[in-house]
Protein backbone atom coordinates (compact mmCIF):
# COMPACT_ATOMS: atom_id res chain seq x y z
CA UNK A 1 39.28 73.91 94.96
CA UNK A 2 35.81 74.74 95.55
CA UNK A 3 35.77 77.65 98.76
CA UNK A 4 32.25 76.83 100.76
CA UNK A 5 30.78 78.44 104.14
CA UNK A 6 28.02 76.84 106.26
CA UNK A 7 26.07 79.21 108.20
CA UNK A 8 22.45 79.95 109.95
CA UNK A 9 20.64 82.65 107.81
CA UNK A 10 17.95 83.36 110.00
CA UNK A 11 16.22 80.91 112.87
CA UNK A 12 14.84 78.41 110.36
CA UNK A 13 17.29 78.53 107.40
CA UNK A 14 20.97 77.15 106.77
CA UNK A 15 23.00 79.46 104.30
CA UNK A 16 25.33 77.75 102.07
CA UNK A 17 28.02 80.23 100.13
CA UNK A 18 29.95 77.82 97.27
CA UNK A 19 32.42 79.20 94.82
CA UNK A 20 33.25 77.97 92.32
CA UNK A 21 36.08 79.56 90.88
CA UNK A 22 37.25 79.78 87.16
CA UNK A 23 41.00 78.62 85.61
CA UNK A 24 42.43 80.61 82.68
CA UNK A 25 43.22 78.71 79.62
CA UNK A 26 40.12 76.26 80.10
CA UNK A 27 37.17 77.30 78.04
CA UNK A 28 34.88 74.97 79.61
CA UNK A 29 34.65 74.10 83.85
CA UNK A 30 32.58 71.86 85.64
CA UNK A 31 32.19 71.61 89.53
CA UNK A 32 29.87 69.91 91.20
CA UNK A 33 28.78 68.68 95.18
CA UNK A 34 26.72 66.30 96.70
CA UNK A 35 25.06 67.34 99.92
CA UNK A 36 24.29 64.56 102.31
CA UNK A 37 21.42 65.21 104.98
CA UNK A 38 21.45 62.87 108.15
CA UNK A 39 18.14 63.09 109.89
CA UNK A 40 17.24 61.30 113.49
CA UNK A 41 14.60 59.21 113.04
CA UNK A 42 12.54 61.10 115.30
CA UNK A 43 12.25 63.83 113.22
CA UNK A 44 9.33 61.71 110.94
CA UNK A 45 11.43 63.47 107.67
CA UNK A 46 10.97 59.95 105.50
CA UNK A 47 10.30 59.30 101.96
CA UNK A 48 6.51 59.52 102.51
CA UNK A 49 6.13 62.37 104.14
CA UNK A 50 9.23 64.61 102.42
CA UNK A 51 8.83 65.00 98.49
CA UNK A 52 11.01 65.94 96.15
CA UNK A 53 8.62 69.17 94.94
CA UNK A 54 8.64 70.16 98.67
CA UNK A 55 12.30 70.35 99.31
CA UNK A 56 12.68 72.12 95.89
CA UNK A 57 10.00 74.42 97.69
CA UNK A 58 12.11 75.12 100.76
CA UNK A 59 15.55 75.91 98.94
CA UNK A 60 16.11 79.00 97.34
CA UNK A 61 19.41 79.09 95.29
CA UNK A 62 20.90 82.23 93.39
CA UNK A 63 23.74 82.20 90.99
CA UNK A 64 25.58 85.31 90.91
CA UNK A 65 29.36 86.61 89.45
CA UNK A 66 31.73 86.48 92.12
CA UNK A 67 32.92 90.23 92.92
CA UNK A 68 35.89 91.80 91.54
CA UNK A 69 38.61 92.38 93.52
CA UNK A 70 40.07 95.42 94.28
CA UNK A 71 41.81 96.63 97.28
CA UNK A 72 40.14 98.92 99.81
CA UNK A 73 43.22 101.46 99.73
CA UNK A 74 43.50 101.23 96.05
CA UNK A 75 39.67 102.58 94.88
CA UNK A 76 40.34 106.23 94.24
CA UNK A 77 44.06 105.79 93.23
CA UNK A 78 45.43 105.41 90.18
CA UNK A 79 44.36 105.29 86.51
CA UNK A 80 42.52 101.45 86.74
CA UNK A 81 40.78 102.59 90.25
CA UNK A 82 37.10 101.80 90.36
CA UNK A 83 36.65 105.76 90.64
CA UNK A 84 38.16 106.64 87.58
CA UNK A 85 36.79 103.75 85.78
CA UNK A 86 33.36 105.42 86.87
CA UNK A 87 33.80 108.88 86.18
CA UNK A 88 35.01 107.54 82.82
CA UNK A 89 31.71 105.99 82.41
CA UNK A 90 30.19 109.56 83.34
CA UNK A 91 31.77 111.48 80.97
CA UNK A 92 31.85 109.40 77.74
CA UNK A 93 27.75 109.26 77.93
CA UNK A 94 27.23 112.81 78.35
CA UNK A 95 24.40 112.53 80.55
CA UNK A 96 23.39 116.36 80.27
CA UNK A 97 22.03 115.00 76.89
CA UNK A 98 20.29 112.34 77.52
CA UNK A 99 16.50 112.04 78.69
CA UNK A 100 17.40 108.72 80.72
CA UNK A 101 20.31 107.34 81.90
CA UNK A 102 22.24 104.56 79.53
CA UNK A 103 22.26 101.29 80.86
CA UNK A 104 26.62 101.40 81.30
CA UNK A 105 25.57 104.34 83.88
CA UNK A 106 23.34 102.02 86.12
CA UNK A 107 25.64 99.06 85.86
CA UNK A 108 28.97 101.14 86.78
CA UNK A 109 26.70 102.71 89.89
CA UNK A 110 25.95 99.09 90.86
CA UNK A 111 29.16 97.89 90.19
CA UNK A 112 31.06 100.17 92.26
CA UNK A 113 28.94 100.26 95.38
CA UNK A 114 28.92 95.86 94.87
CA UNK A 115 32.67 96.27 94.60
CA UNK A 116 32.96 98.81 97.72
CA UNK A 117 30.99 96.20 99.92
CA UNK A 118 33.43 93.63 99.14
CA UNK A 119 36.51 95.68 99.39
CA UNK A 120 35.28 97.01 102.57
CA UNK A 121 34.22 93.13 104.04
CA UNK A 122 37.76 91.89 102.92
CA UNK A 123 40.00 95.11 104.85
CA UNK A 124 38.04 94.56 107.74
CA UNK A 125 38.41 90.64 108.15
CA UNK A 126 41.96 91.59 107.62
CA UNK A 127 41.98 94.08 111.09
CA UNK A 128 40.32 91.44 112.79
CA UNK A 129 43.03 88.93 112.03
CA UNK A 130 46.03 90.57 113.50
CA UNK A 131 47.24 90.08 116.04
CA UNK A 132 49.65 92.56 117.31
CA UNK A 133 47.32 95.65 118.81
CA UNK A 134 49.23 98.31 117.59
CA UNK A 135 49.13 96.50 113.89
CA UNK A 136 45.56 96.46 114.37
CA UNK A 137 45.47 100.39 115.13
CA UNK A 138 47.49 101.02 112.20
CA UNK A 139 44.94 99.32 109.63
CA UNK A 140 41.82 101.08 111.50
CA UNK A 141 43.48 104.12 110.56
CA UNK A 142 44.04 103.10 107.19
CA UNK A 143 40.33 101.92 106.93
CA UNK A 144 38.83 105.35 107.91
CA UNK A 145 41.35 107.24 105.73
CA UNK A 146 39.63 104.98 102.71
CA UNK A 147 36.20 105.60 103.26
CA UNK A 148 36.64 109.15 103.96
CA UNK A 149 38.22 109.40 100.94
CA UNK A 150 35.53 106.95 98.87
CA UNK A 151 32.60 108.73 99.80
CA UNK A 152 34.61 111.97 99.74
CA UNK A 153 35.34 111.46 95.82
CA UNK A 154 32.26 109.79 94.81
CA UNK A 155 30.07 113.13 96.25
CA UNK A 156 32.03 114.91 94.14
CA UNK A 157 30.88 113.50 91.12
CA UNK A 158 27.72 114.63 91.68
CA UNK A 159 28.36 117.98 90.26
CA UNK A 160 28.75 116.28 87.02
CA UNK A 161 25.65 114.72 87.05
CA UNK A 162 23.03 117.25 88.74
CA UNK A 163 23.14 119.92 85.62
CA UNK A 164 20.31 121.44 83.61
CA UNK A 165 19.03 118.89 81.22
CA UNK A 166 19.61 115.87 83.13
CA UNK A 167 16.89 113.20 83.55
CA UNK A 168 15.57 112.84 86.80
CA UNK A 169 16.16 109.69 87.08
CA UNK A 170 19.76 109.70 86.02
CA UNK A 171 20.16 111.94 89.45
CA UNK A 172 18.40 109.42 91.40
CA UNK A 173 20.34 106.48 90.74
CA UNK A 174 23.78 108.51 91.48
CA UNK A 175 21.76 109.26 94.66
CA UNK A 176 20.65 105.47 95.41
CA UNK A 177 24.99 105.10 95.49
CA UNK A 178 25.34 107.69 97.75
CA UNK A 179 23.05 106.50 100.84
CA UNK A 180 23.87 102.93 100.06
CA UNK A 181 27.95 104.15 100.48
CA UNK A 182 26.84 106.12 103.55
CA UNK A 183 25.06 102.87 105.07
CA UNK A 184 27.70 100.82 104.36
CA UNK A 185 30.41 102.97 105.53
CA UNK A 186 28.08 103.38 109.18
CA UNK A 187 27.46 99.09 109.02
CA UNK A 188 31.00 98.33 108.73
CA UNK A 189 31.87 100.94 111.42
CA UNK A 190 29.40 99.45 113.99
CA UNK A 191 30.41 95.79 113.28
CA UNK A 192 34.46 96.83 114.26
CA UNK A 193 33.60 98.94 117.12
CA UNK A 194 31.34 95.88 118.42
CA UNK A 195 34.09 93.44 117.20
CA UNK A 196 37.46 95.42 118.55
CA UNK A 197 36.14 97.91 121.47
CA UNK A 198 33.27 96.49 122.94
CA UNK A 199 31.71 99.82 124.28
CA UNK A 200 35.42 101.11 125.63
CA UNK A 201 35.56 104.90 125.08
CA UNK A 202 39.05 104.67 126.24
CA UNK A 203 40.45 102.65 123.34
CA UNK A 204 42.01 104.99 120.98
CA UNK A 205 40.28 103.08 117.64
CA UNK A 206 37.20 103.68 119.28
CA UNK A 207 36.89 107.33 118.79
CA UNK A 208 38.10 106.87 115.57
CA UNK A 209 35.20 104.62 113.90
CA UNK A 210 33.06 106.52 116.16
CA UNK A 211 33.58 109.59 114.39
CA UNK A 212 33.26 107.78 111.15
CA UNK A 213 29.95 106.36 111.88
CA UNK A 214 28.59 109.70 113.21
CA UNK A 215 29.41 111.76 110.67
CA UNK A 216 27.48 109.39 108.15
CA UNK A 217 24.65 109.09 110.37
CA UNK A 218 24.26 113.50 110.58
CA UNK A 219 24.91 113.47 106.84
CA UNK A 220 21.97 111.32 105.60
CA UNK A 221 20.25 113.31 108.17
CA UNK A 222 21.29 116.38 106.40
CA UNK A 223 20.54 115.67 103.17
CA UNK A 224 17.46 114.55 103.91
CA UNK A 225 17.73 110.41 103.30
CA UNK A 226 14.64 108.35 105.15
CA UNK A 227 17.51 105.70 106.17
CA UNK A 228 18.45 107.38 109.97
CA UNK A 229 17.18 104.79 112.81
CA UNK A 230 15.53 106.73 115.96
CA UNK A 231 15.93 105.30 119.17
CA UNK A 232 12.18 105.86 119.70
CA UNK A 233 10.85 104.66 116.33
CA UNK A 234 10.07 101.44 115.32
CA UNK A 235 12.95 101.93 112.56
CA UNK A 236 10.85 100.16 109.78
CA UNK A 237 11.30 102.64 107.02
CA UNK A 238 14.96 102.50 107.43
CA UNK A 239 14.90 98.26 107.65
CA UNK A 240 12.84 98.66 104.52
CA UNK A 241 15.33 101.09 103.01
CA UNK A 242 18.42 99.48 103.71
CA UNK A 243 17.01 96.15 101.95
CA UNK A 244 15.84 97.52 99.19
CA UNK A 245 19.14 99.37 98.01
CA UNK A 246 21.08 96.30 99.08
CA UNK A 247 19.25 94.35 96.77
CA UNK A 248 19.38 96.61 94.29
CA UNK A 249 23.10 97.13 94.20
CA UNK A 250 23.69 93.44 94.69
CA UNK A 251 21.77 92.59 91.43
CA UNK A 252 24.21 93.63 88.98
CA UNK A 253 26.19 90.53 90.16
CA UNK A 254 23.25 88.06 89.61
CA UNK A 255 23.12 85.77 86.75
CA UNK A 256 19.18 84.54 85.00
CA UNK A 257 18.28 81.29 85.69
CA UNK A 258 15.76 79.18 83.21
CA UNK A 259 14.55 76.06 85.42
CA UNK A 260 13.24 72.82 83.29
CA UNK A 261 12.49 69.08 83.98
CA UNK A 262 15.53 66.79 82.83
CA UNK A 263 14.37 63.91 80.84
CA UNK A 264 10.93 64.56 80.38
CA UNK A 265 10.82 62.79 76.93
CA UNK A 266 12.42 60.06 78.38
CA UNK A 267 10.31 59.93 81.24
CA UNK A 268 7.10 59.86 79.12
CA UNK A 269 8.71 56.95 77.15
CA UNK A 270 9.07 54.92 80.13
CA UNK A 271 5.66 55.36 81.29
CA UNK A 272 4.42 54.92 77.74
CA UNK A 273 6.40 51.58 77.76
CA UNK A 274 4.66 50.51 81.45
CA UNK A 275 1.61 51.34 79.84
CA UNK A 276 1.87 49.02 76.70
CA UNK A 277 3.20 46.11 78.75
CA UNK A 278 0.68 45.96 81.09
CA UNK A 279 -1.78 46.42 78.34
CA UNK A 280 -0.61 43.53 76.35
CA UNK A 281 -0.56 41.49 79.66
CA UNK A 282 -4.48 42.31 79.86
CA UNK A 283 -4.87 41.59 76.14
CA UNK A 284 -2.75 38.35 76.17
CA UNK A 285 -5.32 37.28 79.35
CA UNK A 286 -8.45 38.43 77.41
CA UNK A 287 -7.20 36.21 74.27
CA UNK A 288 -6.22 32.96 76.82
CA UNK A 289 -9.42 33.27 78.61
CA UNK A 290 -11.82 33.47 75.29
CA UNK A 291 -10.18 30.48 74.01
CA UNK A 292 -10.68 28.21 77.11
CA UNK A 293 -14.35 29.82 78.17
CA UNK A 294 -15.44 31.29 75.12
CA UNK A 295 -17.02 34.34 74.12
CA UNK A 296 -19.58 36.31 76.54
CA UNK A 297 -19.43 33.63 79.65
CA UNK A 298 -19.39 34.47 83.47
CA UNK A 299 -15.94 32.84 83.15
CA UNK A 300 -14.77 35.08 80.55
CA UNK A 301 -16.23 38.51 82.43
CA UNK A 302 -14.25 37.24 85.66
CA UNK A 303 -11.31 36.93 83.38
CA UNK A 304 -11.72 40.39 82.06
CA UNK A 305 -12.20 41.93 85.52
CA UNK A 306 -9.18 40.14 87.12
CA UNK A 307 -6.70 41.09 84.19
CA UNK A 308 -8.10 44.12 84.28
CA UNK A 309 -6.97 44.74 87.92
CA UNK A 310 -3.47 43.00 87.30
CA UNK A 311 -2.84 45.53 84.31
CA UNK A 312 -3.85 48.42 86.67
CA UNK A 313 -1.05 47.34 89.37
CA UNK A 314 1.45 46.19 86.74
CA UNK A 315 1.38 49.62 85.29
CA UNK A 316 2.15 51.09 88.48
CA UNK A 317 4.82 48.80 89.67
CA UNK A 318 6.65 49.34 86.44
CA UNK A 319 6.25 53.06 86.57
CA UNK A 320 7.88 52.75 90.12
CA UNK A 321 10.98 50.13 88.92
CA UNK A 322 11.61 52.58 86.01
CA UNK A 323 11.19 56.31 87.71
CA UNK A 324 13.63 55.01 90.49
CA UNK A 325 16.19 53.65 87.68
CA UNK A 326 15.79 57.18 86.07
CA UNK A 327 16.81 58.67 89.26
CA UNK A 328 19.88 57.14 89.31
CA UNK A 329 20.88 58.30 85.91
CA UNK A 330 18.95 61.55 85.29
CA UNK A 331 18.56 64.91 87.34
CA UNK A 332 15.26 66.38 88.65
CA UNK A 333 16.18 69.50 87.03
CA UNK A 334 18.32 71.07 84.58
CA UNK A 335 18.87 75.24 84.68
CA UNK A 336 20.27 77.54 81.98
CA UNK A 337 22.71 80.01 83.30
CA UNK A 338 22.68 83.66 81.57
CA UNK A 339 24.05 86.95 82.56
CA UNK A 340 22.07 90.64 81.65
CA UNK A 341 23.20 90.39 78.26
CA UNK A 342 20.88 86.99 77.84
CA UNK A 343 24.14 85.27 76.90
CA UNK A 344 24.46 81.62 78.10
CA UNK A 345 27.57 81.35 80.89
CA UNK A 346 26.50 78.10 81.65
CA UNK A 347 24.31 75.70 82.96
CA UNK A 348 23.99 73.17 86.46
CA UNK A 349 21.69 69.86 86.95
CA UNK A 350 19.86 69.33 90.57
CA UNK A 351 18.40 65.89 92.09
CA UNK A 352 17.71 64.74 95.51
CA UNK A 353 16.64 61.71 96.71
CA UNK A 354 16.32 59.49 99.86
CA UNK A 355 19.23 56.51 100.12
CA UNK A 356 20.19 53.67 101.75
CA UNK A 357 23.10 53.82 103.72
CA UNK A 358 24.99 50.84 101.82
CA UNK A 359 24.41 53.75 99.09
CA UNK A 360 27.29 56.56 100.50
CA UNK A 361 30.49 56.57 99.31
CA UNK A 362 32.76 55.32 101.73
CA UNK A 363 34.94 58.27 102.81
CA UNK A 364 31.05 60.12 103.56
CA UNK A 365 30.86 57.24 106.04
CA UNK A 366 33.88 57.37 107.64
CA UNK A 367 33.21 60.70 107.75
CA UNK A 368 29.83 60.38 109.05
CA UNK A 369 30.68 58.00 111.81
CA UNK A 370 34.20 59.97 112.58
CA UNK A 371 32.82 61.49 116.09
CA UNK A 372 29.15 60.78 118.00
CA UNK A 373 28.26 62.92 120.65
CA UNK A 374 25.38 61.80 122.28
CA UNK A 375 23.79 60.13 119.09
CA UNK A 376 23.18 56.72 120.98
CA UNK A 377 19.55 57.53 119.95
CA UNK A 378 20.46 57.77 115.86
CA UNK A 379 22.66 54.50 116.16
CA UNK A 380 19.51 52.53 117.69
CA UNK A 381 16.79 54.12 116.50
CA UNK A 382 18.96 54.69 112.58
CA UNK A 383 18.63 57.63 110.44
CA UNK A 384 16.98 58.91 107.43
CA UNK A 385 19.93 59.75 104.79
CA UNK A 386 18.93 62.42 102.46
CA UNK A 387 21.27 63.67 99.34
CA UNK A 388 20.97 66.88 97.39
CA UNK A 389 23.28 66.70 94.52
CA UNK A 390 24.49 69.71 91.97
CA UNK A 391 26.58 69.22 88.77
CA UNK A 392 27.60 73.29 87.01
CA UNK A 393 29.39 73.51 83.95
CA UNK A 394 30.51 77.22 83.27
CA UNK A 395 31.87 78.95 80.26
CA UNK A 396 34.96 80.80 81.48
CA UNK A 397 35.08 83.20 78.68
CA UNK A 398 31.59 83.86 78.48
CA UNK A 399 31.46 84.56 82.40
CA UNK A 400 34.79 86.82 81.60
CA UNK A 401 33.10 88.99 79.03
CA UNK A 402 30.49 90.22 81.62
CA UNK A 403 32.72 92.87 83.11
CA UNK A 404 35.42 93.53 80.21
CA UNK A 405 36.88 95.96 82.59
CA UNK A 406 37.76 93.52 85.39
CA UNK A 407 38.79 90.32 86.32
CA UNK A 408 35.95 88.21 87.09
CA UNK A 409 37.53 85.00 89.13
CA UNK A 410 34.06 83.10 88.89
CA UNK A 411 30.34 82.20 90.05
CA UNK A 412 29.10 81.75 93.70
CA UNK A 413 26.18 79.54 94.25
CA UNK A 414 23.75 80.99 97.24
CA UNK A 415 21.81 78.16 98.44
CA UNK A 416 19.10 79.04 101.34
CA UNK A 417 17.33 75.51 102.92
CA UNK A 418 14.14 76.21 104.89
CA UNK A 419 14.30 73.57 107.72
CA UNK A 420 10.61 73.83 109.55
CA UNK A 421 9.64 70.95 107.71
CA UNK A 422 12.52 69.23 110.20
CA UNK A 423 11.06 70.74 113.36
CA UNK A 424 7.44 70.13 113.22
CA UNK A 425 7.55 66.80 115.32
CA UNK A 426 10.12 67.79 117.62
CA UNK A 427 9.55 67.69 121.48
CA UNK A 428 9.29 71.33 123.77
CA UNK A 429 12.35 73.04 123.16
CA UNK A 430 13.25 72.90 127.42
CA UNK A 431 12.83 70.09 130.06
CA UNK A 432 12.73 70.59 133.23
CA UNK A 433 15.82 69.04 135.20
CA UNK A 434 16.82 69.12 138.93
CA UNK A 435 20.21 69.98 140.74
CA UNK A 436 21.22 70.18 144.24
CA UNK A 437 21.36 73.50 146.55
CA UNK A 438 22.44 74.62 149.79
CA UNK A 439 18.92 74.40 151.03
CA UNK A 440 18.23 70.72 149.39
CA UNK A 441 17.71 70.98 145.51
CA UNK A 442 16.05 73.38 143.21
CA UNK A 443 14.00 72.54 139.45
CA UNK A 444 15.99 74.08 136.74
CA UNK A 445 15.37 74.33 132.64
CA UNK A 446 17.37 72.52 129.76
CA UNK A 447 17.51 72.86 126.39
CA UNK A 448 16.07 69.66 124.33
CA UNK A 449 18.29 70.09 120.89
CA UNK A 450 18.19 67.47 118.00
CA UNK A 451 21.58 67.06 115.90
CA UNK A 452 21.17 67.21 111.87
CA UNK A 453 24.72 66.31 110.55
CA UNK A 454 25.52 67.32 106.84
CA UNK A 455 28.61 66.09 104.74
CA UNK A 456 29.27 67.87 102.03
CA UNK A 457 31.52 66.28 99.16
CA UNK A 458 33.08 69.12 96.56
CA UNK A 459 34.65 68.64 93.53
CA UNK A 460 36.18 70.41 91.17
CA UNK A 461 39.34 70.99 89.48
CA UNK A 462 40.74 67.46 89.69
CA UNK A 463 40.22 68.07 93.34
CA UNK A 464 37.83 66.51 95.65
CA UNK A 465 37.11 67.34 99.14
CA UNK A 466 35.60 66.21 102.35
CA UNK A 467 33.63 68.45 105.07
CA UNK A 468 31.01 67.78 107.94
CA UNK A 469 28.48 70.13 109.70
CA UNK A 470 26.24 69.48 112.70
CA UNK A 471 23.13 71.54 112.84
CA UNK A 472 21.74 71.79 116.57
CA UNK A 473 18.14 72.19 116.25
CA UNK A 474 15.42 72.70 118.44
CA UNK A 475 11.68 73.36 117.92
CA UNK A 476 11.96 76.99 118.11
CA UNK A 477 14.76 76.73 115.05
CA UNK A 478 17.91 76.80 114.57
CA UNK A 479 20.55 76.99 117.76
CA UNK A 480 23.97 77.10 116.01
CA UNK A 481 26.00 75.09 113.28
CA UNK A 482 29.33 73.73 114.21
CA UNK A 483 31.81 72.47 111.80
CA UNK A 484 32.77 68.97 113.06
CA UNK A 485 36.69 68.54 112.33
CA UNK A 486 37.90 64.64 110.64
CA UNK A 487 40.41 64.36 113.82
CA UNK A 488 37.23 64.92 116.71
CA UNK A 489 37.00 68.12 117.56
CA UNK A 490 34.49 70.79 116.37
CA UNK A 491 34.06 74.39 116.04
CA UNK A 492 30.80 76.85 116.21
CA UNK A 493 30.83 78.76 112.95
CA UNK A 494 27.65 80.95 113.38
CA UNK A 495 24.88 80.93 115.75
CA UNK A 496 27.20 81.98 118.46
CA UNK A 497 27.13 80.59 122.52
CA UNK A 498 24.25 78.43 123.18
CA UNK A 499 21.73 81.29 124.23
CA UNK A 500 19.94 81.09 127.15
CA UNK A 501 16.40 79.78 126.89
CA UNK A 502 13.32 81.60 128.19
């Protein structure tokens, strides 16, 4: 089944993560989701005033290989560990004779530190989720055993690479691993000390990730990297620094896209066709009228005229009546899917559209109208119902082939949706309000939040599946997304508490 998280990317942009994973034995996959959009009237987001071109302006979607998986205690151990599958890579290209580094090099670099990230993301969901403290001690222990060991064997490989002879560059890219495994290492460390201590120097784990963290920070420090935040700085070189490598690491994992129109030479059929009909309307009225008032009469010039303006409209209306009976059956857009190599994994189709709500599939409604809090304003003032839908077909062994060396288990889809074009007409994000006091009553602030609710219909693998979101808006962006639960209840998945407003 398709595996999809809903989450707030930054104040103004929803973050949707979909994977779609890959079956062995099938050579050909298709998945595919419809996202439905349920907008409050208020909100002014209608057909007129929303285009398609602009909401394919305000998403951003990437299409990269889902990670390999490897376990954080297993990355320096053993034969098929990432770090001998690297050094491997170091010594078959003798890089002392090389004047730049092969392409393998750059891509087992990127490869490993992608890997690391995930590895290291997966071990330490895993400490959060147990429950039983002194389990939870156990695998913090375990965790800074790894990464002292990762970055302890990966800086040893550097005398292999930094000899006489070797390219410059070769060097720096070996180098661009190293801080981004030292930054990593000092992220993941902050994120569990803020996640499992909370600031208590008492708790034994503490000192441990502590130590971890510190001695990454005084070794970029040492060696001279630009990536060390100052307390009295405005930090913007290491910000900079930090996205820069992360994107560079990450983009080993991300697959070429090639966007075109779907149905273009169809389209210009259709129009061709309105065209022709309405012109043989105006001719058939040209050929009427000359046979009743003759040739070059007043009649027969206001006969011209008039058809003239009926052909005009006619064309339009049937450009309308057949665009909207191509959207039913074509996409807006249809992208090619290749990896490095330029080799075609795959491809995926896009539309959106404004519908009606006799339009939704049923279970979407039921769905839909499953739980109202506080929407007495969207069932009497009705909503606009927007759907984005996406169809990909993947070649499993093509998508295999990328990374011979490891088990690629499929594609993620990395959809970003800019939502200002949602807040522009919405009302001051507080209101004043008034409660009672020991000394009478007092004015007080509240937030003034819209609700956008999403429903978001996967399928995939014979499976099909059914799963609602409400985004809590307010002018200033977005508050926090909750994922509303088919038996009532709902739970915040990012954003956090609602945060006090100022």
């Amino acid at each position: 089944m398709l595996q999809v998280t809903v989450k707030r990317h930054d104040r103004f942009q929803i973050e949707l993560k979909v994977a779609y994973p890959l079956s062995k034995g099938k050579r050909r996959q298709s998945h595919e989701f419809d996202l439905y959009f349920f907008a409050p009237l208020s909100l002014g987001v209608r057909r007129e005033t929303y285009s398609k071109s602009q909401f394919y302006a305000d998403l951003q979607s990437h299409l990269r290989l889902t990670t390999p998986s490897v376990p954080l205690d297993g990355f320096v151990q053993g034969e098929e560990s990432p770090l001998e599958k690297l050094r491997a890579v170091i010594e078959s290209f003798g890089l002392d004779d090389s004047v730049e580094p092969p392409d393998a090099y750059e891509r087992a670099i990127k490869l490993y530190c992608s890997m690391l990230k995930s590895a290291a993301r997966d071990f330490s969901e895993q400490i959060r989720r147990a429950t039983d403290e002194h389990e939870q001690e156990r695998l913090v222990r375990v965790f800074v055993e790894s990464m002292q060991d990762v970055r302890r064997e990966y800086r040893a490989l550097r005398s292999r690479i930094q000899r006489p002879g070797v390219a410059q560059t070769t060097l720096g890219i070996y180098l661009f691993g190293d801080e981004w495994l030292s930054l990593l290492i000092e992220d993941r460390g902050y994120r569990l000390l803020e996640e499992l201590c909370g600031g208590d120097e008492v708790d034994e784990r503490y000192a441990e990730l502590l130590g971890l963290v510190e001695s990454e920070t005084l070794y970029r420090t040492r060696v001279g990297y630009p990536s060390v935040s100052r307390e009295d700085g405005d930090n913007e070189l290491p910000i900079f620094r930090r996205s820069v490598l992360k994107k560079y690491m990450a983009s080993i994992l991300f697959l070429q896209t090639e966007v075109r129109k779907e149905g273009a030479f169809l389209r210009e059929t259709l129009f061709g066709i309105a065209a022709a009909l309405a012109m043989i309307f105006a001719t058939a009225i040209a050929f009427a009228s000359q046979t009743v008032y003759g040739a070059l009469t007043p009649a027969f010039f206001v006969a011209l005229v008039v058809s003239y303006i009926f052909k005009d409209r006619l064309k339009e209306l049937l450009r309308t009546y057949f665009q909207k009976r191509m959207s039913r059956l074509l996409f807006d857009q249809r992208t090619s899917i290749r990896d490095a190599a330029q080799r075609k994994v795959g491809e995926c189709r896009e539309s959106f559209d404004f519908i009606d709500k006799r339009r939704l599939p049923e279970k979407v409604r039921e769905l839909r109208d499953s739980q109202h809090i506080t929407e007495i304003e969207n069932r009497w003032r009705g909503e606009q119902i927007l759907v984005y839908r996406k169809r990909v077909q993947l070649k499993a062994k093509a998508v295999h082939e990328t990374f011979p060396d490891y088990d690629v288990p499929g594609v993620t889809d990395i959809l970003r949706l800019r939502l200002t074009e949602f807040l522009s007409r919405m009302d001051d994000p507080t209101k004043e309000l008034f409660v009672m006091d020991d000394e009478g009553y007092q004015r007080i602030k509240g937030a003034r939040v819209y609700h956008l609710n999403l429903v978001l219909h996967l399928r995939g693998n014979g499976r099909a599946d059914l799963r609602r979101f409400r985004v809590v808006l307010t002018r200033k962006g977005i508050k926090r997304i909750e994922e509303v639960r088919s038996q009532g209840t709902s739970s915040t998945i990012s954003g956090g508490p609602p945060a006090r407003e100022k």
